[in-house]
Protein backbone atom coordinates (compact mmCIF):
# COMPACT_ATOMS: atom_id res chain seq x y z
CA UNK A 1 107.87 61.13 -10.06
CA UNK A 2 107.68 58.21 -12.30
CA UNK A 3 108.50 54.38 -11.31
CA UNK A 4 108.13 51.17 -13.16
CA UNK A 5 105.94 48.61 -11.68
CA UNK A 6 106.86 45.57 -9.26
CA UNK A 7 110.68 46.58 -9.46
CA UNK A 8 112.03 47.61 -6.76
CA UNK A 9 115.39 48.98 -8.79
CA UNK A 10 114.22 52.46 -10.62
CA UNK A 11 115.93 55.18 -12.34
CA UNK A 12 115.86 58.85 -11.02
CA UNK A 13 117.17 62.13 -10.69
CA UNK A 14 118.47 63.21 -6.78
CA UNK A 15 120.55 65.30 -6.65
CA UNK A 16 122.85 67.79 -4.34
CA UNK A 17 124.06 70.95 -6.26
CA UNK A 18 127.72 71.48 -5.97
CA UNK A 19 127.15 74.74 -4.39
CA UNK A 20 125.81 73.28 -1.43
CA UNK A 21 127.87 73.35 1.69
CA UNK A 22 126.33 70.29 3.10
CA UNK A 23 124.97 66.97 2.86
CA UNK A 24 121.49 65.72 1.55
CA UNK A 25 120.10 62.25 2.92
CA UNK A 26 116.92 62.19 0.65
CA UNK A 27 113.82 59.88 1.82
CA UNK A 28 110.71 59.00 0.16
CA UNK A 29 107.88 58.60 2.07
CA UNK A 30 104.18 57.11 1.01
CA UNK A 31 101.16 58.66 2.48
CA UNK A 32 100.90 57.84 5.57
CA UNK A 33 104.49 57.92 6.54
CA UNK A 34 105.27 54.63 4.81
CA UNK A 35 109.33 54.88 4.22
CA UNK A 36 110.28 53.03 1.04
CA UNK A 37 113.82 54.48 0.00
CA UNK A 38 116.18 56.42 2.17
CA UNK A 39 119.71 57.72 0.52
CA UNK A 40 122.99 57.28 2.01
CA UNK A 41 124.29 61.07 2.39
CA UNK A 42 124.91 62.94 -1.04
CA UNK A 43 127.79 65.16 -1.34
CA UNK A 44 127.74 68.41 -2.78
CA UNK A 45 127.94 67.71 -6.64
CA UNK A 46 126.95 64.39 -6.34
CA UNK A 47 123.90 63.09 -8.55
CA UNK A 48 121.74 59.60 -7.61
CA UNK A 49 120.56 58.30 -10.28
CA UNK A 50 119.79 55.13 -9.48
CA UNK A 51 117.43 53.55 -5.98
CA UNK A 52 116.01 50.70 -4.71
CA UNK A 53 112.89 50.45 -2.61
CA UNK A 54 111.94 48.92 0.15
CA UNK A 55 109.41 47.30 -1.85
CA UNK A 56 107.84 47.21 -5.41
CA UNK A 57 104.72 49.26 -5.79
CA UNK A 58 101.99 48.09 -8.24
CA UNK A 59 100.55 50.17 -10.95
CA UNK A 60 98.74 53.09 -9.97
CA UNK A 61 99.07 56.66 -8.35
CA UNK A 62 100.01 57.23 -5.13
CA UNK A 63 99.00 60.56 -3.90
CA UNK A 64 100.55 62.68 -1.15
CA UNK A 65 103.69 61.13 -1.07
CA UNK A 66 106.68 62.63 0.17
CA UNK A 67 110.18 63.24 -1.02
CA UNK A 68 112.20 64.23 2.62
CA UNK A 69 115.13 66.12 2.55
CA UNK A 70 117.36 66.38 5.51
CA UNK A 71 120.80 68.57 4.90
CA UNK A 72 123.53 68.31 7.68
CA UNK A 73 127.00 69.53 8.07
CA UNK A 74 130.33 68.45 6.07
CA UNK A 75 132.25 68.04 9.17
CA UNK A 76 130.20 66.82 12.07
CA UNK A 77 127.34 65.84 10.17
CA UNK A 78 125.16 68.10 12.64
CA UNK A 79 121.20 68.26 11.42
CA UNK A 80 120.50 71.38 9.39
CA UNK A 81 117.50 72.12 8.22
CA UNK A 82 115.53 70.08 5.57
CA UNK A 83 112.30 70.39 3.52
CA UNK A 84 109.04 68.05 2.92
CA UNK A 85 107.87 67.95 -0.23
CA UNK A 86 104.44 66.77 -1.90
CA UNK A 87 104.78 64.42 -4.83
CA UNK A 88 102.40 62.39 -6.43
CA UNK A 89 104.12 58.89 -7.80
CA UNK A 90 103.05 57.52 -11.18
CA UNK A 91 103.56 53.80 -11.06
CA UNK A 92 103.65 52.55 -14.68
């Protein structure tokens, strides 16, 4: 992933296929477990496209972050299952 430097607004790409039968709360996590941007839950066919962090980060690259999905039910919001994936941010 790609962010601009010391803004905490950025523009991305999250997004929860309209085939899905559930919700997608979307986190992103710095190594270390450091949470700097957690979604609201994303509908099926729904697209973010815009965040704001926590906080800025300064230039640089920020290895082993993660991008956390969590998926839960349409009508009781129940947890489902969810997936952690490695990313490695590129703060320009």
């Amino acid at each position: 992933m790609s962010f601009r430097a010391n803004r905490k607004k950025q523009t991305v790409k999250l997004e929860n296929p309209a085939k899905n039968k559930c919700y997608f709360q979307i986190r992103l996590l710095l190594s270390g477990g450091n949470e700097i941007y957690s979604s609201d839950m994303i509908a099926p066919g729904e697209t973010v496209t815009t965040i704001t962090l926590n906080k800025a980060l300064s230039r640089g690259q920020y290895e082993d972050a993660i991008l956390q999905y969590s998926c839960y039910t349409l009508d009781t919001l129940k947890a489902l299952n969810g997936a952690n994936i490695k990313v490695t941010l590129e703060v320009v």
